[in-house]
Structures are given as structure tokens and as C-alpha cells.
N, C-alpha and C. Protein backbone atom coordinates (compact mmCIF):
# COMPACT_ATOMS: atom_id res chain seq x y z
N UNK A 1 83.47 86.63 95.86
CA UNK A 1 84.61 87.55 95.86
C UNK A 1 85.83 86.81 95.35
N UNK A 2 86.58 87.23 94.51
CA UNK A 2 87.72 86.68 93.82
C UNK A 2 88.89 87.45 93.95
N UNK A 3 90.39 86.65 94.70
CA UNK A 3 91.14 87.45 94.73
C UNK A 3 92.27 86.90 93.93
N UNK A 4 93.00 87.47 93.15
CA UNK A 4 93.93 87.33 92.50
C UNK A 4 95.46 87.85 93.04
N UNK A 5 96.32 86.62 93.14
CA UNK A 5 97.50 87.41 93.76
C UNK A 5 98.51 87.34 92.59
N UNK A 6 99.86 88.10 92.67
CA UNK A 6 100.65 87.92 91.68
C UNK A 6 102.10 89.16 92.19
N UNK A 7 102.96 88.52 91.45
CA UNK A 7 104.59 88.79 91.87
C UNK A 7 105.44 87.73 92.20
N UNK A 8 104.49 86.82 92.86
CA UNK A 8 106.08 85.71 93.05
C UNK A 8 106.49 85.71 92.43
N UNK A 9 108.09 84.63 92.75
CA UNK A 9 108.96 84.30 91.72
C UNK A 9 110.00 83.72 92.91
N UNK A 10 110.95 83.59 92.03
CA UNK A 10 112.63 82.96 92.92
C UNK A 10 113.25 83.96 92.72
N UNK A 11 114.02 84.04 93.99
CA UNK A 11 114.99 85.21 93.73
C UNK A 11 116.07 84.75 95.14
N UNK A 12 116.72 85.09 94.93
CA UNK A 12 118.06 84.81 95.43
C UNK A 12 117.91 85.96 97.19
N UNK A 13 118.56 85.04 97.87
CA UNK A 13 118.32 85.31 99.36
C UNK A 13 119.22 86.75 99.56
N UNK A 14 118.47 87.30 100.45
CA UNK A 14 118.85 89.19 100.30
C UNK A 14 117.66 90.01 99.60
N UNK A 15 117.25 89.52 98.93
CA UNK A 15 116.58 90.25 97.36
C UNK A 15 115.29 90.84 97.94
N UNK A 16 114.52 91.03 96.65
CA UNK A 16 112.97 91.59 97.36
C UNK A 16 111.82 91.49 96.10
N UNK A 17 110.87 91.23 96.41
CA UNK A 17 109.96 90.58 96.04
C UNK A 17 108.73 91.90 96.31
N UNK A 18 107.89 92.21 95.50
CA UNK A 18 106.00 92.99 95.88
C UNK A 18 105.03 91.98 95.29
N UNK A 19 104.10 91.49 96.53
CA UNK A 19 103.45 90.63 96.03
C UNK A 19 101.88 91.52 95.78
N UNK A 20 100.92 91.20 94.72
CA UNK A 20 100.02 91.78 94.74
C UNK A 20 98.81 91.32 94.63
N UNK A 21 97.54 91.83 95.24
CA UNK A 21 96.23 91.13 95.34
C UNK A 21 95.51 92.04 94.74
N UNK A 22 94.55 91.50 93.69
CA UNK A 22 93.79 92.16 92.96
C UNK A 22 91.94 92.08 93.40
N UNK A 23 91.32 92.86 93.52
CA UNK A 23 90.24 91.85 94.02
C UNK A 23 88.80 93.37 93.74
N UNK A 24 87.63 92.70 93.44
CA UNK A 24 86.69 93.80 93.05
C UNK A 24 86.87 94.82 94.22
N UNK A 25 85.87 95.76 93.72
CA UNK A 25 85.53 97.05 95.56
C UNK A 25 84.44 95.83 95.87
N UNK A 26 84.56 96.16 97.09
CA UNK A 26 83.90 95.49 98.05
C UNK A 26 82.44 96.61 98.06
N UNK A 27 81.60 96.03 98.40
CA UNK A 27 80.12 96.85 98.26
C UNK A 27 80.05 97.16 99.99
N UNK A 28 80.92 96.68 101.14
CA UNK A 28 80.88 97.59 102.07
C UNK A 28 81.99 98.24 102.33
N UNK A 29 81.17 99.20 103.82
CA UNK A 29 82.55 100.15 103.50
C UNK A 29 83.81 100.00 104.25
N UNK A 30 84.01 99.05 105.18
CA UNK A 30 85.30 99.01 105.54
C UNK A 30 85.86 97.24 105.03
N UNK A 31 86.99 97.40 105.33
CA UNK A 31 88.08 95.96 104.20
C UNK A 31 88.76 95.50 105.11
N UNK A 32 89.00 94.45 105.75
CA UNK A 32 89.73 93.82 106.60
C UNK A 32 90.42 92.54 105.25
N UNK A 33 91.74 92.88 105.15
CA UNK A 33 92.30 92.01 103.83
C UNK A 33 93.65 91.82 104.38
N UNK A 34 94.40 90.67 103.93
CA UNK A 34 95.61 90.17 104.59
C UNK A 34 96.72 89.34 104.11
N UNK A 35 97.46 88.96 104.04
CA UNK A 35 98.84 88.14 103.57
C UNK A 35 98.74 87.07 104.51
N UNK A 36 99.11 85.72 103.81
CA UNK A 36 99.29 84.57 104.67
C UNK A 36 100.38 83.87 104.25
N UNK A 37 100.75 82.73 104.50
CA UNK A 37 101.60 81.83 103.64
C UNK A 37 101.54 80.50 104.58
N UNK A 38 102.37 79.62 103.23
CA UNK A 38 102.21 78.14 103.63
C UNK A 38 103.55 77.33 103.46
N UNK A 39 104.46 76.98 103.42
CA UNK A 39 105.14 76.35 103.57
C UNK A 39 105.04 74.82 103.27
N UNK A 40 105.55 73.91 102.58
CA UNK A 40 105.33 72.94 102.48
C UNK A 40 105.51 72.15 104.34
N UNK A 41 104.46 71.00 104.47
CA UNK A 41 104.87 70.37 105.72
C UNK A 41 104.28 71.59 106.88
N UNK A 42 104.06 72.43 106.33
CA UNK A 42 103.66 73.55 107.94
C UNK A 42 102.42 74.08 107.55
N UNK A 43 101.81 74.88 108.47
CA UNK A 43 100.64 75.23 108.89
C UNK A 43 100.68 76.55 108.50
N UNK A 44 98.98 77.29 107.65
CA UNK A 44 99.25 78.70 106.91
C UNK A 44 99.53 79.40 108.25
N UNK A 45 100.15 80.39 108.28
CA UNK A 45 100.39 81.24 108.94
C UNK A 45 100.44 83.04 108.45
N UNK A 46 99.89 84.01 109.55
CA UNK A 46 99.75 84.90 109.35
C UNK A 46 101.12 86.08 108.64
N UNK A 47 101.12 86.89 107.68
CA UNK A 47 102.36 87.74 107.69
C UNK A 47 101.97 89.29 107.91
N UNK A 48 100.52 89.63 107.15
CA UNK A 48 100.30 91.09 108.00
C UNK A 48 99.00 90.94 107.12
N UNK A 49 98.48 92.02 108.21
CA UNK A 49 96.85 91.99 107.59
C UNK A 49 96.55 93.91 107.27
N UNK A 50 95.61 94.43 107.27
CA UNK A 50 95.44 95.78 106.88
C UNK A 50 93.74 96.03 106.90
N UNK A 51 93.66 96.43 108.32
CA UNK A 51 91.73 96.93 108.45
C UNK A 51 91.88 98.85 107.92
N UNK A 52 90.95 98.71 106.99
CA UNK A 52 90.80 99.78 106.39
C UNK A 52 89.77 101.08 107.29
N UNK A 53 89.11 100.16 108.44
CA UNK A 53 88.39 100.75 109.28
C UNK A 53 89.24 102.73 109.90
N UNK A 54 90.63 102.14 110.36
CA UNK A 54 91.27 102.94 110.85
C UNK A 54 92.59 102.97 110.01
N UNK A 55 92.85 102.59 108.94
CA UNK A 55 93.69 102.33 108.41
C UNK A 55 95.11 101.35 109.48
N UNK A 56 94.72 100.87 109.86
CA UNK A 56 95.71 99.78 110.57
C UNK A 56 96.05 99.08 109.85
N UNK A 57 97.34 98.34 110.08
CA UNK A 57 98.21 97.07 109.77
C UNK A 57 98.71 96.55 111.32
N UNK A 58 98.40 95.07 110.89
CA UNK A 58 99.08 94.30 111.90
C UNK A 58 100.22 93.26 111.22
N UNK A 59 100.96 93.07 112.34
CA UNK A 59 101.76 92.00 111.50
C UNK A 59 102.32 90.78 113.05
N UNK A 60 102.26 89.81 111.79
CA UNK A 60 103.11 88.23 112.87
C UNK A 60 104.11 88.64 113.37
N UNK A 61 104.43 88.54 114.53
CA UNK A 61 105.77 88.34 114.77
C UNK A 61 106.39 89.43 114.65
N UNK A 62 107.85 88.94 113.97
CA UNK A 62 108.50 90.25 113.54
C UNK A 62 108.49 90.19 111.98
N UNK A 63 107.60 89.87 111.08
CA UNK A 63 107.24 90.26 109.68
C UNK A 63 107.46 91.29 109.55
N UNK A 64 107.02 92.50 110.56
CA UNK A 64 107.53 93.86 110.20
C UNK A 64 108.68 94.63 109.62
N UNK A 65 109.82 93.55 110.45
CA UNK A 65 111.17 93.91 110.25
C UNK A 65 111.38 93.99 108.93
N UNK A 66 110.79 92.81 107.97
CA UNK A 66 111.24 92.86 106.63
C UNK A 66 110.19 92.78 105.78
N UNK A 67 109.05 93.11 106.27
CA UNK A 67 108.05 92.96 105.25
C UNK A 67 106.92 94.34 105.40
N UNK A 68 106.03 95.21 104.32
CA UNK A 68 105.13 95.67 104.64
C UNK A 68 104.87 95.63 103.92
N UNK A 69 102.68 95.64 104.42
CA UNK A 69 101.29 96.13 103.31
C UNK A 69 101.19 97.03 103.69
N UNK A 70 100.22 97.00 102.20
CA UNK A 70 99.75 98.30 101.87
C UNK A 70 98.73 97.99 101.31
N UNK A 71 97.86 99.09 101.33
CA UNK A 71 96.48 98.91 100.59
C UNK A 71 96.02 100.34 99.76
N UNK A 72 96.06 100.15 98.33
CA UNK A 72 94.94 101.22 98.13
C UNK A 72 93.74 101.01 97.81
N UNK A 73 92.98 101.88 98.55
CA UNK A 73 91.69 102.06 98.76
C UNK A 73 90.46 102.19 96.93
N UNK A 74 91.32 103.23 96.62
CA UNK A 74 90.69 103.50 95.27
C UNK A 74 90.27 102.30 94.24
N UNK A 75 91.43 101.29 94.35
CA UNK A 75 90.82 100.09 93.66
C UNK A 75 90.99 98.51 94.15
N UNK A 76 91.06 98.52 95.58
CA UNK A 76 90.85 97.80 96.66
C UNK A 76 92.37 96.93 95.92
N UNK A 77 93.58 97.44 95.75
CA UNK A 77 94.59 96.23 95.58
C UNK A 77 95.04 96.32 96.60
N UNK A 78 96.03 95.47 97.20
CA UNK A 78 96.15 94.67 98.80
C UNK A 78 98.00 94.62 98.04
N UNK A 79 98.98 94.87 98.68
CA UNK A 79 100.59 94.66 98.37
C UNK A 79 101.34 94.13 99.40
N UNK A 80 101.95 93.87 99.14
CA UNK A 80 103.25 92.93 100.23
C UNK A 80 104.53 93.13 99.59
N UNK A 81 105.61 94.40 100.40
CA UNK A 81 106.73 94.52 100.04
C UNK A 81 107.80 93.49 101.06
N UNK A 82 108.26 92.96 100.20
CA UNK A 82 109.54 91.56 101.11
C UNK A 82 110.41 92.21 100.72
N UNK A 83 111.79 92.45 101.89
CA UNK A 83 112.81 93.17 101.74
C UNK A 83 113.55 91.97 102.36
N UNK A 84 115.14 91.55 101.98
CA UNK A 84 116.10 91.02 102.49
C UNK A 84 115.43 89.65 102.46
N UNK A 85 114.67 88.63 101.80
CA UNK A 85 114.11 87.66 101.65
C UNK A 85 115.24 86.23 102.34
N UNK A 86 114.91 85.56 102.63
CA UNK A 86 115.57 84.53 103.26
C UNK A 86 115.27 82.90 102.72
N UNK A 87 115.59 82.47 102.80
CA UNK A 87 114.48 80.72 102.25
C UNK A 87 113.87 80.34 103.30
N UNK A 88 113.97 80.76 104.38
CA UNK A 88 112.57 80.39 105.17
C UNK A 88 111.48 80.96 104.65
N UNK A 89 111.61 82.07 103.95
CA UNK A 89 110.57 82.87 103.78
C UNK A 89 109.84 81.94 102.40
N UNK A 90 110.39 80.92 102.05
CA UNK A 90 110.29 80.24 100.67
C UNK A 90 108.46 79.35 100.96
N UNK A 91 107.23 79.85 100.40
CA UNK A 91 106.10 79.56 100.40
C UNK A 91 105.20 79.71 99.54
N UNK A 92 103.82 79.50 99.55
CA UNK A 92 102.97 79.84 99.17
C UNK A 92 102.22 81.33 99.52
N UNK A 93 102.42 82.04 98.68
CA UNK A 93 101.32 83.13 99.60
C UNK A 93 100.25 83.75 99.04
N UNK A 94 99.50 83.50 100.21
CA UNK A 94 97.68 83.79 99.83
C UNK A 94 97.77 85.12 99.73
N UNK A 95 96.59 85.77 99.35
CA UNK A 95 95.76 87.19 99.97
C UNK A 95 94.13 86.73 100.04
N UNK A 96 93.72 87.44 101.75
CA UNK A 96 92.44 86.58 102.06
C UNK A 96 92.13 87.87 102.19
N UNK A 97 90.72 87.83 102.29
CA UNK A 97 89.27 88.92 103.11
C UNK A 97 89.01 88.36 104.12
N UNK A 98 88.12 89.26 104.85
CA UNK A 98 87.16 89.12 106.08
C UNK A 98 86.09 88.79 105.27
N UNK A 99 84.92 87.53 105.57
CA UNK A 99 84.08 88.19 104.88
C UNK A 99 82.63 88.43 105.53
N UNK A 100 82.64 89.28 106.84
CA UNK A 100 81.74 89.63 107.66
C UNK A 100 81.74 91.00 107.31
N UNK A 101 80.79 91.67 107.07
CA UNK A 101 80.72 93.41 107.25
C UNK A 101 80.79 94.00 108.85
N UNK A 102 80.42 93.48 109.69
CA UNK A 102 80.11 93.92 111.04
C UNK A 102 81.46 94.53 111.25
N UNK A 103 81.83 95.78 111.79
CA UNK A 103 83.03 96.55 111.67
C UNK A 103 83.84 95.68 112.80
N UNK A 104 83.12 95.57 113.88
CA UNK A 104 84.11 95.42 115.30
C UNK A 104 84.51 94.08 115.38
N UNK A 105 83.97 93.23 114.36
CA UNK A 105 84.39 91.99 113.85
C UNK A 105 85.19 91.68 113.33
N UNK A 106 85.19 92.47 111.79
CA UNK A 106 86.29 92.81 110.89
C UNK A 106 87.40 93.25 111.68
N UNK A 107 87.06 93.99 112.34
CA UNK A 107 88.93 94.52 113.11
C UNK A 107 89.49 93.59 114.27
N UNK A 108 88.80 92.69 114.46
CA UNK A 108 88.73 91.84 115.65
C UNK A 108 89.38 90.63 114.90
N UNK A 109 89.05 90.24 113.93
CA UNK A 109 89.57 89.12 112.69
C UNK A 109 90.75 89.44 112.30
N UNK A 110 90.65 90.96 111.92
CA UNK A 110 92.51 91.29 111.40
C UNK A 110 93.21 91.21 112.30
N UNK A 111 92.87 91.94 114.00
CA UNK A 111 94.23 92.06 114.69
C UNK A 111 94.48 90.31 115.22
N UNK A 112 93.74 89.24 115.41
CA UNK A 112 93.86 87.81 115.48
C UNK A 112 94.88 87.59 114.39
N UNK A 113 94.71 87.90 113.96
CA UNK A 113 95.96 87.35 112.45
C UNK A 113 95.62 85.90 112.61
N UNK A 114 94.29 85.24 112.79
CA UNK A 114 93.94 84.21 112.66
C UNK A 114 93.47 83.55 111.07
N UNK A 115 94.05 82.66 110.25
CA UNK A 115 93.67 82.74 108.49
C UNK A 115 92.01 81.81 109.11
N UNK A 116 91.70 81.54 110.38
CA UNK A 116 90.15 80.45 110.37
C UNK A 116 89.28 82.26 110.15
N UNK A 117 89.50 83.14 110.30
CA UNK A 117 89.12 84.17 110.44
C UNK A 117 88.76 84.77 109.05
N UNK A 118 88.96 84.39 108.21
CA UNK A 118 88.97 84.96 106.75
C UNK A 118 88.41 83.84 105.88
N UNK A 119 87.06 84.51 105.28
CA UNK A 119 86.66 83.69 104.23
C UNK A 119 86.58 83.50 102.93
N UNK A 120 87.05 84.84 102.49
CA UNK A 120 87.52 84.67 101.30
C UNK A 120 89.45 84.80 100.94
N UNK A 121 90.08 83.73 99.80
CA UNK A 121 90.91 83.74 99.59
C UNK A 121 91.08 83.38 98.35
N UNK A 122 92.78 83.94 97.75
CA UNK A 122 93.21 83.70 96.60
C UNK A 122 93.34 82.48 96.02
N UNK A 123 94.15 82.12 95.37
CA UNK A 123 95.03 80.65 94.66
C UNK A 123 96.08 80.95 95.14
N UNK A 124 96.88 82.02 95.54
CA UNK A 124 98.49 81.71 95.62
C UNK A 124 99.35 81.91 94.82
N UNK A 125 100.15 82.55 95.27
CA UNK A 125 101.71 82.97 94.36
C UNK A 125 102.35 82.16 95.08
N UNK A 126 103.44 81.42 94.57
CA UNK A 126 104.54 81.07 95.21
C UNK A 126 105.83 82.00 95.02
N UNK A 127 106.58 81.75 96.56
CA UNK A 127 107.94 82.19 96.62
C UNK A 127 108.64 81.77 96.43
N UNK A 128 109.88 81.73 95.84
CA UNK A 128 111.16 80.69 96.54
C UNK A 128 112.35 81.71 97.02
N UNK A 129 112.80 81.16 97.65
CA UNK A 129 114.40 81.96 98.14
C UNK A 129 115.16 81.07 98.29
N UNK A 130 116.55 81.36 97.09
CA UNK A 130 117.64 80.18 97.46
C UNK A 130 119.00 81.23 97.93
């Protein structure tokens, strides 16, 4: 499974950023797919994930406040809208899969917002925010 992300860039703190994951249909039927990031010096960490089971989103923290996914279904792309961007927010960011079919697994992996939980992943867009 190959996922392709794309949108980063630098952009000036306030601003907003859609990051996007490109990735085949999956040959089962529900998608547990997610946003991560990395930070130089720190540990990946979760920003929101999206089980297609029930159409849920979860998110870290308060990521919510300024960030949401989205997923369409029709050609399995995965999005990340960043609103009011900050330079903390300044990283690497993945887009990963689940890559278990078992449903109660898959949704069990997304709401963890755990990235040991996900086996397939992108290369990475980077952010910056100055």
C-alpha cells in the first residue's frame, strides 16, 4: 500500500495549510487512515485519524480546535485542513493506514491515536510556520 502525501509548504504563522494523502482503494471495506507528525528532536505524534467504519474522526488533544480530516470515500484521499498555523505546528507530516482488516481492531487502532498502531505510511510533507 502506498501513500502519498502533499500540500506542505511555509507559510507564515496565522495562515492555513490542506494537507493531502493519496493512496489506492483499499480491497477491504472499512479504512482506518490518519495524520501524524514529527518534529525535529520529538516523538511522532498523533493529529487526527478518520475510521470509515462509522464515519468517525478522532483527534489529539485539542488538534480539533485548529485542525480537521476528512476523507473521501470514492477515491480513498485522506485531507488535513490547518487553520491559524503556529510554529509549533512546524513538522513533518505523515498519512498512515491501519493495516489489519478486522473491523473492531481497525476502530480500536484509530481511537488509540497510537502511530505503533498503523502499518502502513507515507514519506512526508513537511511544514514550516514562521
Amino acid at each position: 500500500v502506498q501513500l502519498v502525501e502533499s500540500g506542505g509548504g511555509s507559510v507564515q504563522a496565522g495562515g492555513s495549510l490542506r494537507l493531502s494523502c493519496a493512496t489506492q482503494k483499499f480491497h477491504w471495506s472499512n479504512v482506518c487512515m490518519g495524520w501524524f507528525r514529527q518534529a525535529p528532536g520529538k516523538e511522532r505524534e498523533a493529529v487526527a485519524t478518520f475510521f470509515s467504519g462509522n464515519d468517525t474522526t478522532y483527534y489529539a488533544g485539542s488538534m480539533r480546535d485548529r485542525f480537521t480530516i476528512s476523507h473521501v470515500s470514492a477515491n480513498n484521499l485522506l485531507y488535513l485542513q490547518m487553520n491559524s498555523l503556529k510554529p509549533e505546528d512546524t513538522a513533518m507530516y505523515y498519512c498512515a493506514a491501519v493495516s489489519t482488516t478486522v473491523n473492531y481492531i481497525m476502530k480500536s487502532r484509530c481511537s488509540d491515536l497510537n502511530p505503533a498502531g498503523f502499518g502502513f505510511w507515507g514519506q512526508g510533507t513537511q511544514v514550516t510556520v514562521s
